[in-house]
N, C-alpha and C. Protein backbone atom coordinates (compact mmCIF):
# COMPACT_ATOMS: atom_id res chain seq x y z
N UNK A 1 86.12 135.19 80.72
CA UNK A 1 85.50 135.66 81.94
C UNK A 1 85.69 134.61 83.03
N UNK A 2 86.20 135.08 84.06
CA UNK A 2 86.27 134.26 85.48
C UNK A 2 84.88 133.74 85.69
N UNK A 3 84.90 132.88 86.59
CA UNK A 3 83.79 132.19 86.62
C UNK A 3 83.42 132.55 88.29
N UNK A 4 82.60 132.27 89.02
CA UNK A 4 82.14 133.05 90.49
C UNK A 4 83.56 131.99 91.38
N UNK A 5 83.50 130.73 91.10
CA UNK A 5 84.50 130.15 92.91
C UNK A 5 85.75 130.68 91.99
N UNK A 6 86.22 131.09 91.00
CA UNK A 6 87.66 131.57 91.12
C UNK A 6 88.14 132.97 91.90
N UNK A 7 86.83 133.43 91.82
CA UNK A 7 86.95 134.69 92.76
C UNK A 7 87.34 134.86 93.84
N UNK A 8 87.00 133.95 94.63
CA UNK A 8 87.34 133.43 95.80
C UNK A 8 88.73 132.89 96.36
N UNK A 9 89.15 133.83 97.10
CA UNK A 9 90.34 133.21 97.98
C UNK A 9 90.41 131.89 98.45
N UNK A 10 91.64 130.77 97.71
CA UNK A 10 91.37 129.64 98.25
C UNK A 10 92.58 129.43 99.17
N UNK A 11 92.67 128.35 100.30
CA UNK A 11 93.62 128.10 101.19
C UNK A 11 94.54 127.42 100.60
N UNK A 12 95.70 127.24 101.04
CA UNK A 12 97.17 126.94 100.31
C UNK A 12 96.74 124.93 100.35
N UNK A 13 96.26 124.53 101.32
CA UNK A 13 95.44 123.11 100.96
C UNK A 13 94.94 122.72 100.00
N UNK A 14 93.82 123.49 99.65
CA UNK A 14 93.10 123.53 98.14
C UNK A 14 94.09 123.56 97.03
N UNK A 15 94.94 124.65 97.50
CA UNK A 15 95.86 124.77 96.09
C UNK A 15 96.78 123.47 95.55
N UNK A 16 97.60 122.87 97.02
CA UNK A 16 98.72 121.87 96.89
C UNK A 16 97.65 120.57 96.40
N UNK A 17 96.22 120.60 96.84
CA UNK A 17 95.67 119.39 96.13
C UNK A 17 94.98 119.37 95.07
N UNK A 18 94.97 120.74 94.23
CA UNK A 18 94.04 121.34 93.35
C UNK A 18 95.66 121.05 92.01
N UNK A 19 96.37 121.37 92.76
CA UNK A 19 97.91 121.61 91.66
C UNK A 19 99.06 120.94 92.08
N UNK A 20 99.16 120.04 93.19
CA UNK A 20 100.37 119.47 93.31
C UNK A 20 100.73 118.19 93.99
N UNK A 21 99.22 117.49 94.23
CA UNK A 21 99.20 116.06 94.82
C UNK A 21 99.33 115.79 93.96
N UNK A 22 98.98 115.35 92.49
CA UNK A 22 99.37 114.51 91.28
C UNK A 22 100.61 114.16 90.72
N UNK A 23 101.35 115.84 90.69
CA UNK A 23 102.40 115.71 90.46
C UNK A 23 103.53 114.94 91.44
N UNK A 24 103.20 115.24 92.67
CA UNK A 24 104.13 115.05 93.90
C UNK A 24 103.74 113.50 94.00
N UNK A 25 102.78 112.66 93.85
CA UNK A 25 102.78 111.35 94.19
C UNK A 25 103.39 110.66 92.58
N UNK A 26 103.00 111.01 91.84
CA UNK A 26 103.94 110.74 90.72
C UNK A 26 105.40 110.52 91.02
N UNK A 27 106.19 111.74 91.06
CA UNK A 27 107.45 111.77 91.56
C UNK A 27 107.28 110.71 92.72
N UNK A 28 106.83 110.44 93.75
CA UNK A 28 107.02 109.29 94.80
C UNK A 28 107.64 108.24 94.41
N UNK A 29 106.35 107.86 93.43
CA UNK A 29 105.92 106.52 93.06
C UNK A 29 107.03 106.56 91.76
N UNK A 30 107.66 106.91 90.86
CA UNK A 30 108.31 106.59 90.22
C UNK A 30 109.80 106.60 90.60
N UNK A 31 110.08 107.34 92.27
CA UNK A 31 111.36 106.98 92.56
C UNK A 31 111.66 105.73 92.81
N UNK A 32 110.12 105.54 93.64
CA UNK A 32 109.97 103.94 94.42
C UNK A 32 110.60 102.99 93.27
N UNK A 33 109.50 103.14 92.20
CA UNK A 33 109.38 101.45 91.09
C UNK A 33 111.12 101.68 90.71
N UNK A 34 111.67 103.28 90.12
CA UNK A 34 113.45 102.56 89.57
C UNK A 34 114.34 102.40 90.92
N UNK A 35 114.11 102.38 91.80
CA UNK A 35 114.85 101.44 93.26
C UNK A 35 114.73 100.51 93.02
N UNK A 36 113.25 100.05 93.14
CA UNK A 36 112.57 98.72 93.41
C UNK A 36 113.13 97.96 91.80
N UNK A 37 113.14 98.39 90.72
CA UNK A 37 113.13 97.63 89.61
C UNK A 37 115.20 97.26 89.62
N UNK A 38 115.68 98.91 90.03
CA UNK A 38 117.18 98.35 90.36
C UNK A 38 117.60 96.98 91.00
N UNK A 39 116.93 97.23 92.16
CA UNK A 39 117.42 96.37 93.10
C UNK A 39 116.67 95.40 92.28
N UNK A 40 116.11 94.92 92.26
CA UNK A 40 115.50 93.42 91.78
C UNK A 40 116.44 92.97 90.49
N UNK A 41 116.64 93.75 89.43
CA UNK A 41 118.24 94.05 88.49
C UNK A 41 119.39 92.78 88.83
N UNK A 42 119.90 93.59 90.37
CA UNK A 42 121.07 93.29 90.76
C UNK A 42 120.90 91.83 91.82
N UNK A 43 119.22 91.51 91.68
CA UNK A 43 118.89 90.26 92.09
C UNK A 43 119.26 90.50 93.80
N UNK A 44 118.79 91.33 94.27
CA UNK A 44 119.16 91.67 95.83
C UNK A 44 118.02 90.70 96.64
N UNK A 45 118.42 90.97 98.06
CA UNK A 45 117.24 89.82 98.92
C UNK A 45 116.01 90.65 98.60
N UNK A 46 115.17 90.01 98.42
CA UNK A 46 113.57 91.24 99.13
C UNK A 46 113.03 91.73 97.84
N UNK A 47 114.12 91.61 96.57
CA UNK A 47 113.73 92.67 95.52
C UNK A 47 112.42 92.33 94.45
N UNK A 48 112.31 91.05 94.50
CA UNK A 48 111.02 90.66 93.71
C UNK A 48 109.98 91.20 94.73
N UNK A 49 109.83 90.80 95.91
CA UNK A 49 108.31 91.28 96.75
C UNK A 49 108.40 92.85 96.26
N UNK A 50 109.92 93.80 96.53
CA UNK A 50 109.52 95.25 96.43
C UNK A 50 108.87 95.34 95.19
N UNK A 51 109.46 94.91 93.90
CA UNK A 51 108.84 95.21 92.26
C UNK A 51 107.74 94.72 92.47
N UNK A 52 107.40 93.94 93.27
CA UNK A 52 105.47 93.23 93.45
C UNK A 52 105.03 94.35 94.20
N UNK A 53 105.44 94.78 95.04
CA UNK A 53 104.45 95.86 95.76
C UNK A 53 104.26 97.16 94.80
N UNK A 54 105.97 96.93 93.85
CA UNK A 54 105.63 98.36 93.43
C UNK A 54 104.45 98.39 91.87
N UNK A 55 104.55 97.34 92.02
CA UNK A 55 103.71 96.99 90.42
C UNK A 55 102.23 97.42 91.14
N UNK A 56 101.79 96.98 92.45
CA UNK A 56 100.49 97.11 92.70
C UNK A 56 100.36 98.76 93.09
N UNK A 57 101.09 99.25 93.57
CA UNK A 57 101.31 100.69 94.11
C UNK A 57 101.04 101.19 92.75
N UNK A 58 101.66 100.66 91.49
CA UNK A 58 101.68 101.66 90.65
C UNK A 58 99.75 101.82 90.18
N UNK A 59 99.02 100.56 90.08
CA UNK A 59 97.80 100.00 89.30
C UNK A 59 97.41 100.85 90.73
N UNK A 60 97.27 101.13 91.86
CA UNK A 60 97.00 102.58 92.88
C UNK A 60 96.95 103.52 92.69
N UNK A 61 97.64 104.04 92.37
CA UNK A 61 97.72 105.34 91.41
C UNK A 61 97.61 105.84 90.11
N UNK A 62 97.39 104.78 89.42
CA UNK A 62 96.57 105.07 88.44
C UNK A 62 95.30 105.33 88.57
N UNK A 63 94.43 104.46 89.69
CA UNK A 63 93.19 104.46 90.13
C UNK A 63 93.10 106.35 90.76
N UNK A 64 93.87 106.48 91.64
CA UNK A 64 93.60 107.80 92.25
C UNK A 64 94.30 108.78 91.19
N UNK A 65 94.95 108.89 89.93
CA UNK A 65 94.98 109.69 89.15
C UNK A 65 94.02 110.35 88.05
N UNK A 66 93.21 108.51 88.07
CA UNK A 66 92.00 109.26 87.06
C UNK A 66 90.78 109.46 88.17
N UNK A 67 90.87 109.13 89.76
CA UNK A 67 89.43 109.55 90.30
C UNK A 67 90.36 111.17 90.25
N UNK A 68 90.71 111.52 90.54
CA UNK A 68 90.81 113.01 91.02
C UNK A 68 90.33 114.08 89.26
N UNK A 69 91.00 112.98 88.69
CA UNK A 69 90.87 113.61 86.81
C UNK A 69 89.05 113.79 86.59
N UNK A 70 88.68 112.32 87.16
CA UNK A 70 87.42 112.46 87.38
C UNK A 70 86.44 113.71 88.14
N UNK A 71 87.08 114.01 89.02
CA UNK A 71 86.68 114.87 89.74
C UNK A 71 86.56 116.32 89.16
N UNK A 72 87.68 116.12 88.49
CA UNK A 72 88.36 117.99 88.03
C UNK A 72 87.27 118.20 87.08
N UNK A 73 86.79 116.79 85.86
CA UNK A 73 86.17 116.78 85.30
C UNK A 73 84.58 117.14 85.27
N UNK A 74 84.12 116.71 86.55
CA UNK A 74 82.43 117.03 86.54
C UNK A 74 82.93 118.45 87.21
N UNK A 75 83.81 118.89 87.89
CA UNK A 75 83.60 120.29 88.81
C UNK A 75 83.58 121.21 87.47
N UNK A 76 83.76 121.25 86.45
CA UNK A 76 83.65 121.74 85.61
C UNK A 76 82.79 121.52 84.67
N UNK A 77 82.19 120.87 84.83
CA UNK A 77 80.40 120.52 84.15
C UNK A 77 79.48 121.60 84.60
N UNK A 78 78.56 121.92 83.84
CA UNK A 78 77.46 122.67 84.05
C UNK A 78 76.90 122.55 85.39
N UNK A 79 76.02 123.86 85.60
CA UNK A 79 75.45 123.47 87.70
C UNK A 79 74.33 122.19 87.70
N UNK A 80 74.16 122.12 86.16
CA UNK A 80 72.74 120.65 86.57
C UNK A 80 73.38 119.87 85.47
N UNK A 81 74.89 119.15 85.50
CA UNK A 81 74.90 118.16 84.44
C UNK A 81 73.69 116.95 84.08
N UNK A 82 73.63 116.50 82.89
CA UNK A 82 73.49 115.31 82.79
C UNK A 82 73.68 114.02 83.18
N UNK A 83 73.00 112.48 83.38
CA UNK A 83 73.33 111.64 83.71
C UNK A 83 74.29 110.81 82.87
N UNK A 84 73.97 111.53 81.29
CA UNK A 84 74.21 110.93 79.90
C UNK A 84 76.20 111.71 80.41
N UNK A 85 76.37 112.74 81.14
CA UNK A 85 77.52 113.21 81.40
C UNK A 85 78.29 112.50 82.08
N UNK A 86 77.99 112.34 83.24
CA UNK A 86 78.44 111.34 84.27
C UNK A 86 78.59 110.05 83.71
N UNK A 87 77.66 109.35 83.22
CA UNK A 87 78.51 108.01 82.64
C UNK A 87 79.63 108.31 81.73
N UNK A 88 79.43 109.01 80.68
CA UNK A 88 80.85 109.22 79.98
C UNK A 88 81.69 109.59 80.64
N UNK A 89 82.00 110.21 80.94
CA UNK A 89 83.28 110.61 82.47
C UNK A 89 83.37 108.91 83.08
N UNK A 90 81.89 108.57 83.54
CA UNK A 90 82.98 106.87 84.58
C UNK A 90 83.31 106.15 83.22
N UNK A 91 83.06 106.27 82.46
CA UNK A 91 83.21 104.70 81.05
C UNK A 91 84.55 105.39 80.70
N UNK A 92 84.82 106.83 80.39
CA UNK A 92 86.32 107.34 80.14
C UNK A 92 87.61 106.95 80.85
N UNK A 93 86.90 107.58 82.53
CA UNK A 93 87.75 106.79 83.42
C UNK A 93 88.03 105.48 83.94
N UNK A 94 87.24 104.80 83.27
CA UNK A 94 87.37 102.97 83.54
C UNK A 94 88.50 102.69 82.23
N UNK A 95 87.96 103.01 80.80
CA UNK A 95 88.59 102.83 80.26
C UNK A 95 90.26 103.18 80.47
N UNK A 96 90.53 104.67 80.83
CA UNK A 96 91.95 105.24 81.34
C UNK A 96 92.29 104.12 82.08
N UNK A 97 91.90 103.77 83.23
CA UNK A 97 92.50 102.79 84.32
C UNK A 97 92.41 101.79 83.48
N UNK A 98 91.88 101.37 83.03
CA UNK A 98 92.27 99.87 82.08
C UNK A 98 93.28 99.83 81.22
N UNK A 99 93.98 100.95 80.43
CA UNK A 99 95.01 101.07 79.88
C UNK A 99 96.55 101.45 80.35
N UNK A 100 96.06 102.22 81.38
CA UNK A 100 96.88 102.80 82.06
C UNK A 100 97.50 102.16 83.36
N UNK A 101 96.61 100.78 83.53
CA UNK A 101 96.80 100.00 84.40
C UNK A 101 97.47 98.58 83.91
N UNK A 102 97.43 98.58 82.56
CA UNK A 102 97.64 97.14 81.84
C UNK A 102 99.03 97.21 81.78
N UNK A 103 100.32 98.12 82.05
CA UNK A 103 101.54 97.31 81.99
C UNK A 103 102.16 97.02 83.71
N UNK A 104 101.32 97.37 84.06
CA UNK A 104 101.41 97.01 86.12
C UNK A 104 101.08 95.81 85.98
N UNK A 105 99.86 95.94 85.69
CA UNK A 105 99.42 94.06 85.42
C UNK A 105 99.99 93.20 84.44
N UNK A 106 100.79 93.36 83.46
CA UNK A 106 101.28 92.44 82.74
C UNK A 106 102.72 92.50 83.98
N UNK A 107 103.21 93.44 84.22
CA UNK A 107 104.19 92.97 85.50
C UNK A 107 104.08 92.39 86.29
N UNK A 108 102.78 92.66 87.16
CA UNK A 108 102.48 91.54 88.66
C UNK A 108 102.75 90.09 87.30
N UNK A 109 101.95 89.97 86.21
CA UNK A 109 101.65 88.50 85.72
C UNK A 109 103.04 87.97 85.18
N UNK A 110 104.08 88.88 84.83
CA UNK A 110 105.36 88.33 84.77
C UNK A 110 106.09 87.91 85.80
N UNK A 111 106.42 89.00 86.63
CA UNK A 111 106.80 88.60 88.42
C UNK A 111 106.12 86.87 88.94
N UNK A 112 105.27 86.84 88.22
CA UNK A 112 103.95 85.75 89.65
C UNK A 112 104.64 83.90 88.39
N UNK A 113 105.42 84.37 87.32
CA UNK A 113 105.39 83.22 86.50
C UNK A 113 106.92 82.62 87.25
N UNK A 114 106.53 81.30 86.58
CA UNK A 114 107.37 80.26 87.31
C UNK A 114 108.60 80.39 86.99
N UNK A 115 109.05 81.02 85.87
CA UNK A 115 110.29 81.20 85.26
C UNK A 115 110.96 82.19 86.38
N UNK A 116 110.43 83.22 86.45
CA UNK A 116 110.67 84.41 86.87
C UNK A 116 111.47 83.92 88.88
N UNK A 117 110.18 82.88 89.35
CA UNK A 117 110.33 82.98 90.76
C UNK A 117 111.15 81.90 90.67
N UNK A 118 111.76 81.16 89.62
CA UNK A 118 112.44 79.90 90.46
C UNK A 118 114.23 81.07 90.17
N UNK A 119 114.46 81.44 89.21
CA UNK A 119 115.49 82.18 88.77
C UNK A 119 116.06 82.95 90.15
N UNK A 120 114.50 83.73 90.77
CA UNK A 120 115.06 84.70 91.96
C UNK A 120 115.28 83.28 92.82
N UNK A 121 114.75 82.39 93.01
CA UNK A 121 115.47 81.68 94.31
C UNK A 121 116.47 81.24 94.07
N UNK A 122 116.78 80.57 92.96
CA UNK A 122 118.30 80.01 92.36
C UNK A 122 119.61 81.71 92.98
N UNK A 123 119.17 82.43 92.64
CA UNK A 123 120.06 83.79 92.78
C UNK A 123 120.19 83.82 94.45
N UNK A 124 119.31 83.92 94.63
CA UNK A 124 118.99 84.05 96.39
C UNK A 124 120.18 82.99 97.12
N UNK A 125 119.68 81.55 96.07
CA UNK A 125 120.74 80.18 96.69
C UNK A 125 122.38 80.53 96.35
N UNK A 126 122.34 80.91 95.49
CA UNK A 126 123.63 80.88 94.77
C UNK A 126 124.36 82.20 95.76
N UNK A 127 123.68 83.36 96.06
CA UNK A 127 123.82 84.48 96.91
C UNK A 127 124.48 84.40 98.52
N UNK A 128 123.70 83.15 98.75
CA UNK A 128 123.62 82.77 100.34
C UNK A 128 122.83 83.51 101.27
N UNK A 129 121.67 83.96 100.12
CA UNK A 129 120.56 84.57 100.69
C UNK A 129 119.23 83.52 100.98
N UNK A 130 119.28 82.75 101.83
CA UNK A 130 118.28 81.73 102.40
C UNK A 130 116.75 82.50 102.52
């Protein structure tokens, strides 16, 4: 049985953010990081800051993948959830972002090591990229 707001005519807004912001920033963000991880590869100028931005972009969207998950989640809770509800939902979604966020962060913490940044400047020198 339908439930009463499916009844309801929703606007093509609702829909693209109800069914296709997740997917569509996904696709973004994973064209971004294999550019960004290419180019840094082929040791190009600029390419460690891009894999740094994209490492933090990614630990971003993880955050706004599980608030929206979050979201989908209580809209579908009973009309008077629990409080005992709502914490499980934030302790679920902390936990998600903590896992789901831990190989962004073992990247920023590889990128940020000394090995890593003297190598890109040696490349940069050797490049005649000052």
């Amino acid at each position: 049985m339908l439930s009463e707001p499916l009844l309801e005519p929703v606007s093509k807004f609702y829909v693209f953010f109800s069914l296709g912001f997740i997917p569509w920033l996904l696709t973004l963000f994973g064209s971004y990081f294999i550019w960004a991880a290419n180019q840094f590869l082929r040791l190009r100028g600029g390419s460690h800051d891009r894999l740094t931005e994209s490492a933090w972009a990614g630990f971003a969207v993880v955050v706004i993948y599980e608030t929206v998950d979050f979201i989908d989640w209580v809209s579908v809770s009973s009309s008077t959830p629990s409080l005992s509800y709502y914490a499980a939902g934030i302790v679920s979604s902390l936990l998600m972002i903590a896992l789901l966020g831990a190989p962004f962060f073992a990247l920023l913490w590889y990128l940020k090591s000394d090995v890593v940044i003297r190598e890109v400047k040696k490349a940069q020198c050797l490049s005649g990229n000052n």
